[in-house]
N, C-alpha and C. Protein backbone atom coordinates (compact mmCIF):
# COMPACT_ATOMS: atom_id res chain seq x y z
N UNK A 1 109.47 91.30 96.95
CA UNK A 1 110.24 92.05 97.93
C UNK A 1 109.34 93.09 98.60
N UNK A 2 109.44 93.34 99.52
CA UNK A 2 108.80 94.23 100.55
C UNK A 2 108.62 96.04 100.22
N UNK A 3 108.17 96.21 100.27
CA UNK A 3 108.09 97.73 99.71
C UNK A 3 108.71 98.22 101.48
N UNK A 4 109.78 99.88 100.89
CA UNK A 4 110.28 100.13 102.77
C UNK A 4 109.55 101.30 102.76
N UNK A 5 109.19 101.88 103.61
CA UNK A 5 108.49 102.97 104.05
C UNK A 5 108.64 104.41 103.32
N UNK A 6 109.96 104.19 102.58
CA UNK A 6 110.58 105.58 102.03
C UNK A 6 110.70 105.75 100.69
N UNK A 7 109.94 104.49 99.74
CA UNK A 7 109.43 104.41 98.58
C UNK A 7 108.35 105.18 98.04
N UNK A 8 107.86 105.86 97.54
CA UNK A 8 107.38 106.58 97.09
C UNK A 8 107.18 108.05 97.73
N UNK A 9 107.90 107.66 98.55
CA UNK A 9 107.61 109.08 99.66
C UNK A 9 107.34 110.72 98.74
N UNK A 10 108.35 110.80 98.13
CA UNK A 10 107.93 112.14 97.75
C UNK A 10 106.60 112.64 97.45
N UNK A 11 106.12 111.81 96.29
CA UNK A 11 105.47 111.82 95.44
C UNK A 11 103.79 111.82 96.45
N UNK A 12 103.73 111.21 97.79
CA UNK A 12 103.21 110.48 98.84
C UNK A 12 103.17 112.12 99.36
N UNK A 13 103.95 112.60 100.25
CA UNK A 13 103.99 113.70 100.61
C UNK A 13 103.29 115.16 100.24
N UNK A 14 104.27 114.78 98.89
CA UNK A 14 103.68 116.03 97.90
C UNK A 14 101.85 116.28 97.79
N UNK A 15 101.10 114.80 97.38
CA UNK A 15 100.02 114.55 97.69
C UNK A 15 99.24 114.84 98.96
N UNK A 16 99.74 114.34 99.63
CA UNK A 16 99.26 114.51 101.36
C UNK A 16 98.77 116.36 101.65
N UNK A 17 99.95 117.02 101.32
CA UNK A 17 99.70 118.43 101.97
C UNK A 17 99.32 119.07 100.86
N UNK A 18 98.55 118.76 99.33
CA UNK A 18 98.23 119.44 98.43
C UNK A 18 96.86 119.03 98.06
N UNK A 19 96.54 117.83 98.49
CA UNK A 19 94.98 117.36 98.12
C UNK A 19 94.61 116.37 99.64
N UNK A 20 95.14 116.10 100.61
CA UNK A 20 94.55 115.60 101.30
C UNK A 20 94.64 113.75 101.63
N UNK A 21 94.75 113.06 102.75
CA UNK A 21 94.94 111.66 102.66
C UNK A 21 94.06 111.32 103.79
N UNK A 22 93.23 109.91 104.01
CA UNK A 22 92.27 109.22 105.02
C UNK A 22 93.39 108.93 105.68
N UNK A 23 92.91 109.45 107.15
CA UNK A 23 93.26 108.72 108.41
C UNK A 23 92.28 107.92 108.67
N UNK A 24 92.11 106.50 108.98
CA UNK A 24 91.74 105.80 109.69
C UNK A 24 91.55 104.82 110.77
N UNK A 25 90.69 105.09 111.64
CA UNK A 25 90.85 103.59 112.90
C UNK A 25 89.67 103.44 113.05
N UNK A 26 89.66 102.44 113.93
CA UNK A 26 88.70 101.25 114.24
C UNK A 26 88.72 100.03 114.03
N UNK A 27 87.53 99.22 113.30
CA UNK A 27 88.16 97.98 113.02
C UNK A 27 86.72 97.41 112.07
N UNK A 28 86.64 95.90 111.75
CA UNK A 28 85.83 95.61 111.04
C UNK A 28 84.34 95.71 111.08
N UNK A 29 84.00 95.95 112.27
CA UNK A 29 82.41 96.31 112.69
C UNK A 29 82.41 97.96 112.83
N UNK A 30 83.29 98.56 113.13
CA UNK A 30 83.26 99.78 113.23
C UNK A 30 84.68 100.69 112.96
N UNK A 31 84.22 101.74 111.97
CA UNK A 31 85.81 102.71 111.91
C UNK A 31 85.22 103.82 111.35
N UNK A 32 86.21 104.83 111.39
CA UNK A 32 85.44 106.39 111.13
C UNK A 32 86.87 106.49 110.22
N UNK A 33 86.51 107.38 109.23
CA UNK A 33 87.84 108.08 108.69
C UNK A 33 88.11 109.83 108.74
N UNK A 34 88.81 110.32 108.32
CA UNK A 34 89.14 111.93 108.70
C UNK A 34 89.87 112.17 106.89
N UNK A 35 90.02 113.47 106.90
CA UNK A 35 91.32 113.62 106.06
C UNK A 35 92.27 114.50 106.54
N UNK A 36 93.02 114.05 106.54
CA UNK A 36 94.41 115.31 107.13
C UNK A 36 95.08 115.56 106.05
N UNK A 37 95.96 116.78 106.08
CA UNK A 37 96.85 117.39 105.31
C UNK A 37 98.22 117.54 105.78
N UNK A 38 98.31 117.55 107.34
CA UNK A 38 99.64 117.67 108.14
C UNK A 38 99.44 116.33 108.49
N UNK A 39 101.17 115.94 108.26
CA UNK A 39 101.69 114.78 109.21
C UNK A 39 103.24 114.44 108.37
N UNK A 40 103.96 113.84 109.16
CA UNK A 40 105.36 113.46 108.58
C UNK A 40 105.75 112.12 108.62
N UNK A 41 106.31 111.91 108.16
CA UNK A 41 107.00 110.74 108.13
C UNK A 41 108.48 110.71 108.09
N UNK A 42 108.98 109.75 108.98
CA UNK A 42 110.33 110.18 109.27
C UNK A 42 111.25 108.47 109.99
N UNK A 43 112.00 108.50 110.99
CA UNK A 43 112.97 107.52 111.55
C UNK A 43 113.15 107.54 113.06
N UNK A 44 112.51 107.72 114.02
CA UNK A 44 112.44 107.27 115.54
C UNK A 44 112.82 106.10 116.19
N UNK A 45 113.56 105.92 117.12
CA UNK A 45 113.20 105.14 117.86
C UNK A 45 113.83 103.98 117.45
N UNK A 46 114.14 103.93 116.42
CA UNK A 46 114.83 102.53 115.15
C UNK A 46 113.83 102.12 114.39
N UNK A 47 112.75 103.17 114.71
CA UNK A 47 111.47 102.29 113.89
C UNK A 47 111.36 103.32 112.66
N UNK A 48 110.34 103.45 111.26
CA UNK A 48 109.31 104.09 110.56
C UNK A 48 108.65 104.25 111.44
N UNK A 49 108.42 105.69 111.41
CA UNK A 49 107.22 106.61 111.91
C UNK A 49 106.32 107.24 110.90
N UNK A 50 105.37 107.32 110.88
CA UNK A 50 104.07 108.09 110.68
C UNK A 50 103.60 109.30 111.84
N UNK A 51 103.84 110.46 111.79
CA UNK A 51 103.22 111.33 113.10
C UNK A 51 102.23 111.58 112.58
N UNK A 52 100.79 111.70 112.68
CA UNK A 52 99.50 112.58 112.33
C UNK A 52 98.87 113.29 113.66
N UNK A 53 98.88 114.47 113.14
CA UNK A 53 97.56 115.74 114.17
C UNK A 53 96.56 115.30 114.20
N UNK A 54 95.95 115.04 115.19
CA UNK A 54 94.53 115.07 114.80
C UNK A 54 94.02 116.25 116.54
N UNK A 55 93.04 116.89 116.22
CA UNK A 55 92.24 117.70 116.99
C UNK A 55 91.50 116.99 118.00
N UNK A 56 91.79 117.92 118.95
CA UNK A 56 91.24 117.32 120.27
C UNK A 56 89.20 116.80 120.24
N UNK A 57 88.97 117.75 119.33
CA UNK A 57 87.90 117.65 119.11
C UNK A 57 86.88 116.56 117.92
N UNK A 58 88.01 116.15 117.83
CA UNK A 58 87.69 115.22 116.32
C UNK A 58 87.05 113.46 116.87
N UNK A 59 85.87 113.36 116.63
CA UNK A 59 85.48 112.19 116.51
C UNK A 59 86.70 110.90 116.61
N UNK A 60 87.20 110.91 115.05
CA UNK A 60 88.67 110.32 115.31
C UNK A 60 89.37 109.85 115.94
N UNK A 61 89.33 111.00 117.26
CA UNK A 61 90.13 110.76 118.63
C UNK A 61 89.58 109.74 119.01
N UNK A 62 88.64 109.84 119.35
CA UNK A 62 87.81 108.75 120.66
C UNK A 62 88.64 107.52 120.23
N UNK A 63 88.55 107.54 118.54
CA UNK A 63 89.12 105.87 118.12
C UNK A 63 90.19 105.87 118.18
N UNK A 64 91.35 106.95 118.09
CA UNK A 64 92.39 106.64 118.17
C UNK A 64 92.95 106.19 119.48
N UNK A 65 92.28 107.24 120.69
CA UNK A 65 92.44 106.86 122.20
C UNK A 65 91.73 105.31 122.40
N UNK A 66 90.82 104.99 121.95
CA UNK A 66 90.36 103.65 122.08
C UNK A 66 91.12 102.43 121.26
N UNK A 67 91.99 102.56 120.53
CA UNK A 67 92.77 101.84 119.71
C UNK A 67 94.14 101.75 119.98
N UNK A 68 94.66 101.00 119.10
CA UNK A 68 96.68 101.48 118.97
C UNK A 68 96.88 101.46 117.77
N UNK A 69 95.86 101.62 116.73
CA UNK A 69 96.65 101.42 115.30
C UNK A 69 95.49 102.60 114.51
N UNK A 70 95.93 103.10 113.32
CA UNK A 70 95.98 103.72 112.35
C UNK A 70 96.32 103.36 111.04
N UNK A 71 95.33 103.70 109.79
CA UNK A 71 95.91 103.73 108.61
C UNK A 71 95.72 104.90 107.80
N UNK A 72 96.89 105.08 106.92
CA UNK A 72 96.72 106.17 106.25
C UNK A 72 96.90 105.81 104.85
N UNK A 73 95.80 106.24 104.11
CA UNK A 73 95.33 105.90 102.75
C UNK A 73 95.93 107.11 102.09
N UNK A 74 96.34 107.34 100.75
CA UNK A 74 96.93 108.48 100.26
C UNK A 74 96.32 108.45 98.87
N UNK A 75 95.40 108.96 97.80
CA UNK A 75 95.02 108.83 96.65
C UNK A 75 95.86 109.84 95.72
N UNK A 76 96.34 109.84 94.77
CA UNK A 76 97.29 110.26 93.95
C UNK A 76 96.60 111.18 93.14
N UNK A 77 97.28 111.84 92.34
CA UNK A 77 96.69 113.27 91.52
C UNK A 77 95.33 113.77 91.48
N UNK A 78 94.74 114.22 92.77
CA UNK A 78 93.28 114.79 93.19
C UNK A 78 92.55 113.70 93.08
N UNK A 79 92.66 112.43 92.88
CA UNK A 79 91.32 111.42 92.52
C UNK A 79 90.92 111.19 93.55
N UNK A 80 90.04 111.19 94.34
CA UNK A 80 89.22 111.12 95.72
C UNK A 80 88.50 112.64 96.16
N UNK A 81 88.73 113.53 95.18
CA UNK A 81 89.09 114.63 95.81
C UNK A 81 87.37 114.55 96.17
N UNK A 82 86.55 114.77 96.16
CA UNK A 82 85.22 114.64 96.72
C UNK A 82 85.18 113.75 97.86
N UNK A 83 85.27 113.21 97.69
CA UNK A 83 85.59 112.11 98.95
C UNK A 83 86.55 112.95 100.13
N UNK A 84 87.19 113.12 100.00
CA UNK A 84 88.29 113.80 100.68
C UNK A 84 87.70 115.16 101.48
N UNK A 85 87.10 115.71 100.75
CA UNK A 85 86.09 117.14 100.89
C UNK A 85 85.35 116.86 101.99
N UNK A 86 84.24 115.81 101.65
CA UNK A 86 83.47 115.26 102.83
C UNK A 86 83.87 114.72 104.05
N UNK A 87 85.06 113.83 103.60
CA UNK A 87 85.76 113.47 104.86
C UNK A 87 86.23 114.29 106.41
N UNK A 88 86.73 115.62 105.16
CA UNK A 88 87.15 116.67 106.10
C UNK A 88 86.13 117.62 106.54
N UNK A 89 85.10 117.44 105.96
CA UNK A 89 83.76 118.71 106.56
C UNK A 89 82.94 117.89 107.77
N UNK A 90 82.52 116.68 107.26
CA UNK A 90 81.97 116.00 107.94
C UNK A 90 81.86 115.62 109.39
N UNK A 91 81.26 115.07 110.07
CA UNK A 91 81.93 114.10 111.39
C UNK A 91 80.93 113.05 111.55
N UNK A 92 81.89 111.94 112.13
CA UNK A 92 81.24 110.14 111.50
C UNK A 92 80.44 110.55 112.70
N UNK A 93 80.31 111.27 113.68
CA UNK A 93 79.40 111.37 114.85
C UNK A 93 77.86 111.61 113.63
N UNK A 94 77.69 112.50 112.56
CA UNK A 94 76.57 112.65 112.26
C UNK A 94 75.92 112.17 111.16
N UNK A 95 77.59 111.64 110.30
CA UNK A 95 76.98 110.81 109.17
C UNK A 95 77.55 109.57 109.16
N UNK A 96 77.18 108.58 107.99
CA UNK A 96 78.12 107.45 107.78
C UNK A 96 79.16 107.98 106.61
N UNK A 97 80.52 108.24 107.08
CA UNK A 97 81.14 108.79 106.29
C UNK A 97 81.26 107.71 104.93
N UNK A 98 81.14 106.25 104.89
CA UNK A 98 81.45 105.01 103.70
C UNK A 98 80.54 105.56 103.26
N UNK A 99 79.14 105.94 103.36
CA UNK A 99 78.29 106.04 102.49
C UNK A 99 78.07 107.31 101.83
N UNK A 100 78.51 108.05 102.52
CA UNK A 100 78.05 109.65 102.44
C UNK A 100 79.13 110.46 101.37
N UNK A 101 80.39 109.78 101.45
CA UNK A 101 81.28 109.94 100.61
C UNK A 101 82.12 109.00 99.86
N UNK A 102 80.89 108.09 99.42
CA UNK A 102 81.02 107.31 98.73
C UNK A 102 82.44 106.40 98.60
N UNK A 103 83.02 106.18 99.77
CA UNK A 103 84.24 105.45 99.96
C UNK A 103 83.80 103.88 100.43
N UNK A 104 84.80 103.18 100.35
CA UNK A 104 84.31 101.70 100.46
C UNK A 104 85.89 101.08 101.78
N UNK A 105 85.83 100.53 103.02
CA UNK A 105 86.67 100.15 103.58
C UNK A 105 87.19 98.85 103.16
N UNK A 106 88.52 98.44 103.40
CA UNK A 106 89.16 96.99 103.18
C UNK A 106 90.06 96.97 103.95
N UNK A 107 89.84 95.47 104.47
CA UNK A 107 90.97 95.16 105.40
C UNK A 107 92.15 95.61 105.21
N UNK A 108 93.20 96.21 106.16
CA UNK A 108 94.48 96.15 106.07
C UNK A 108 95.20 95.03 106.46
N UNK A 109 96.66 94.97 106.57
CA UNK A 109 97.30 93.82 106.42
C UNK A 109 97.60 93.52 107.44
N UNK A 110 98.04 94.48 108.41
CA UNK A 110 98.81 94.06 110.03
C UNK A 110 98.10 94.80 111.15
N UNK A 111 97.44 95.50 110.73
CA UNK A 111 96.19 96.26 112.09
C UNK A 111 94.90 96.30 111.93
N UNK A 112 94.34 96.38 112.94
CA UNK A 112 92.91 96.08 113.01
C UNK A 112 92.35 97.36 111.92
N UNK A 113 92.59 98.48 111.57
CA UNK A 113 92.45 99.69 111.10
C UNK A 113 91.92 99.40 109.63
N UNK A 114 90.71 99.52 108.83
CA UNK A 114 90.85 99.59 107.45
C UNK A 114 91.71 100.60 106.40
N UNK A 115 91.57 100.30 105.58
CA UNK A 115 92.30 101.15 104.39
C UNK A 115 91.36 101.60 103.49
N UNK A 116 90.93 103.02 102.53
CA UNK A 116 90.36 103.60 101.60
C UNK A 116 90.79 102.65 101.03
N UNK A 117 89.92 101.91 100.02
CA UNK A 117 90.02 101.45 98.65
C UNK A 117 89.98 102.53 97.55
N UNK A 118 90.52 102.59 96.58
CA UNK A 118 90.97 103.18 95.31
C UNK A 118 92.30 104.24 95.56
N UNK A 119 92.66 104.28 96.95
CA UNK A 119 93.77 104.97 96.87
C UNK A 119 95.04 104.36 96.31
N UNK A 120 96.16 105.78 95.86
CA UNK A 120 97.95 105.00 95.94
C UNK A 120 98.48 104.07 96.67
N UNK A 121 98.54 104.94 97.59
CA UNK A 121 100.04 104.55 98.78
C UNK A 121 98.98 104.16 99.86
N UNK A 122 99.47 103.66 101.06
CA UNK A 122 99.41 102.77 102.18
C UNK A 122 100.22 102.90 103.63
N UNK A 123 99.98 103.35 104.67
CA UNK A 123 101.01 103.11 105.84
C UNK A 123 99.83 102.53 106.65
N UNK A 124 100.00 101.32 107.55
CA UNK A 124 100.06 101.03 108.42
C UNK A 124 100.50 100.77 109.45
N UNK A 125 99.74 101.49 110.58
CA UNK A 125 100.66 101.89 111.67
C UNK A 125 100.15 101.72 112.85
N UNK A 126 101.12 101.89 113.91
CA UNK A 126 100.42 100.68 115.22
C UNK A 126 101.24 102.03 116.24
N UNK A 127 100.46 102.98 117.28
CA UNK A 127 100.72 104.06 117.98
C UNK A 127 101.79 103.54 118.70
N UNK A 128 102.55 103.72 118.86
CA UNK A 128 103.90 104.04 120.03
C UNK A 128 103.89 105.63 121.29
N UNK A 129 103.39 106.61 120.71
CA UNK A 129 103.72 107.99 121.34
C UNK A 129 102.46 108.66 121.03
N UNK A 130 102.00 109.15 121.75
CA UNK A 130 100.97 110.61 121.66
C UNK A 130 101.32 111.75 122.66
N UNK A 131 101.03 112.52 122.58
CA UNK A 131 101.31 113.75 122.82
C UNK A 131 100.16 115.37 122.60
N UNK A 132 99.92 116.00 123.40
CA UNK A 132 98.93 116.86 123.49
C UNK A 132 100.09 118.01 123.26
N UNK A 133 99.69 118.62 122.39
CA UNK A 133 100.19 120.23 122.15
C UNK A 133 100.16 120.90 123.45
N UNK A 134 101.25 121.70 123.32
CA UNK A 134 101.25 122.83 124.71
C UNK A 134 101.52 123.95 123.96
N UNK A 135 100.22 124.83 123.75
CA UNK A 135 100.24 126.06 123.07
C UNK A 135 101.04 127.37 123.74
N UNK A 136 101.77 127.25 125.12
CA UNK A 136 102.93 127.61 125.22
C UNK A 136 104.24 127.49 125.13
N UNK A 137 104.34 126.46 124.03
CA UNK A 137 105.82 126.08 123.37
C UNK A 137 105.55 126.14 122.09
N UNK A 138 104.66 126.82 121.24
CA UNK A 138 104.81 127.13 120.02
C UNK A 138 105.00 127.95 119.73
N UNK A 139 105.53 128.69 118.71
CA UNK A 139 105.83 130.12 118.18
C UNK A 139 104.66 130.94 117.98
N UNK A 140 104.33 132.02 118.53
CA UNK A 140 103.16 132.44 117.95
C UNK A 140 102.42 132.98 116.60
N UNK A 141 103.65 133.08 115.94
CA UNK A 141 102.79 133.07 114.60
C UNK A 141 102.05 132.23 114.39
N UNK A 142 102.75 130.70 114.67
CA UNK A 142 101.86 129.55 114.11
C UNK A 142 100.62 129.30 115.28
N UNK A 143 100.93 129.67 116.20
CA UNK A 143 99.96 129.97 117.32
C UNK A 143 98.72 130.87 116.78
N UNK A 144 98.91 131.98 116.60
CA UNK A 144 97.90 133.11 115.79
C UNK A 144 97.23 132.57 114.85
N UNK A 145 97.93 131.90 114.01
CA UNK A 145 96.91 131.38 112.62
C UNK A 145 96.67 130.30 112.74
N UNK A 146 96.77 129.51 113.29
CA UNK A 146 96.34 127.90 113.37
C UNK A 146 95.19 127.68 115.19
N UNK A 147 95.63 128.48 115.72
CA UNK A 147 95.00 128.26 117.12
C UNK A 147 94.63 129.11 118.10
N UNK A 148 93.32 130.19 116.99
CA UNK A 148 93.18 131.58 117.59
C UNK A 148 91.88 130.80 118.64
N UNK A 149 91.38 131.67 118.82
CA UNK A 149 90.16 132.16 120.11
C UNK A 149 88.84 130.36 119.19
N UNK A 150 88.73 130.07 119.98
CA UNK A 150 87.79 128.75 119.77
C UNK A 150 88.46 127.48 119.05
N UNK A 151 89.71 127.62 118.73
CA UNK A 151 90.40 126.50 118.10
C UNK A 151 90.60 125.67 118.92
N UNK A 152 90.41 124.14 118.51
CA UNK A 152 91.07 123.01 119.84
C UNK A 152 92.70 122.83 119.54
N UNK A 153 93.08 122.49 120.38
CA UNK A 153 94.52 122.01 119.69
C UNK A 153 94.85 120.37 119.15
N UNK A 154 95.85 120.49 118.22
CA UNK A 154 95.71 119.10 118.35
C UNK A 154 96.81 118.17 119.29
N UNK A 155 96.28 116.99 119.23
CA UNK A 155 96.89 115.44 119.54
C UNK A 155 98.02 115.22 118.56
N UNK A 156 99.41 114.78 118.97
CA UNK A 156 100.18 114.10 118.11
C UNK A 156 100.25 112.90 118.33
N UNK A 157 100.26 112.40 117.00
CA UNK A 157 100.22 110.60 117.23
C UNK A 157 101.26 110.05 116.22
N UNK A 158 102.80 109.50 116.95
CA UNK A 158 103.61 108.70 116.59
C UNK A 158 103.28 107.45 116.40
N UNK A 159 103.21 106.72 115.36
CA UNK A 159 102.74 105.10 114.96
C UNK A 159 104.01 104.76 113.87
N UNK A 160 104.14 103.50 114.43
CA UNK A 160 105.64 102.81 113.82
C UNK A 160 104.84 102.63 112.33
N UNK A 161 105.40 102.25 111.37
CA UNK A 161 104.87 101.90 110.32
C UNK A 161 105.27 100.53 109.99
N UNK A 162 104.15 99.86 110.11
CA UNK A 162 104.17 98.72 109.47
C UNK A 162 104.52 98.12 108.55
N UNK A 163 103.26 98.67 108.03
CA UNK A 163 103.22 97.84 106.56
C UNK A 163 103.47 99.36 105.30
N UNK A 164 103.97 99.43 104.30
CA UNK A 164 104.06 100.18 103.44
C UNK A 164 103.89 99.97 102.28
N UNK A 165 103.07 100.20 101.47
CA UNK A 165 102.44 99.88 99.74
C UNK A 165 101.95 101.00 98.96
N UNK A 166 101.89 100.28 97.51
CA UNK A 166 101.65 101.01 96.84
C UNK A 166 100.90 100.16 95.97
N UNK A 167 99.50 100.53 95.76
CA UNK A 167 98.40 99.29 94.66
C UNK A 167 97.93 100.24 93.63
């Protein structure tokens, strides 16, 4: 039976904004990964959604604007956490992030996008919506601490969710 998008979620979540999960795109000759900590998951449209931030400035982008799909790898109780570290300091502009942080890519199931091997959970996801922040419709607190003097803003990226697992 099919695993649905809202299976393990908590546990998925909880992980995500406490140790970190791979965003990835590209495809089999080429993909960069990131780690994010913000993003939701939720019910749009009639579809599973995945939203992830990513910064205007982020390598990332180029692939995400050059693509339509995304995967998001999620590793469970800190195990990646080095990996994860590098992911997020890094940029695939200067290193090879597979090698440099010792991560290994594998095909995903329904998008061109790989998946972290040794992680939990799984979304694959294929973009529907993006969206550029307008730092005059945010509140400014979260304005002040997230997007002072040299901060980029980020990109929102709605992607239906595909495929959903847990290995």
């Amino acid at each position: 039976m099919k695993e649905t998008f809202t299976e393990g979620l908590e546990i998925s979540m909880d992980n995500l904004y406490k140790t970190g999960a791979f965003l990835t795109c590209g495809n089999e000759n080429k993909a960069n990964t990131m780690t994010i900590s913000w993003g939701s998951v939720g019910y749009i449209w009639r579809r599973p959604i995945f939203m992830a931030l990513v910064r205007e400035t982020r390598y990332t982008k180029e692939f995400l604007d050059s693509g339509d799909n995304y995967t998001i790898s999620i590793p469970f109780k800190g195990s990646m956490k080095s990996s994860l570290t590098i992911c997020g300091t890094k940029s695939g502009r200067d290193v090879d992030k597979e090698k440099e942080a010792n991560i290994k890519f594998l095909p995903s199931k329904s998008v061109s996008s790989p998946i972290v091997h040794g992680c939990n959970k799984y979304y694959e996801c294929k973009i529907m919506f993006k969206q550029e922040m307008d730092l005059d419709n945010i509140d400014p607190e979260i304005k002040d601490k997230f997007y002072g003097e040299g901060e980029s803003k980020h990109v929102l990226y709605f992607a239906e969710i595909l495929e959903s697992y847990t290995k």
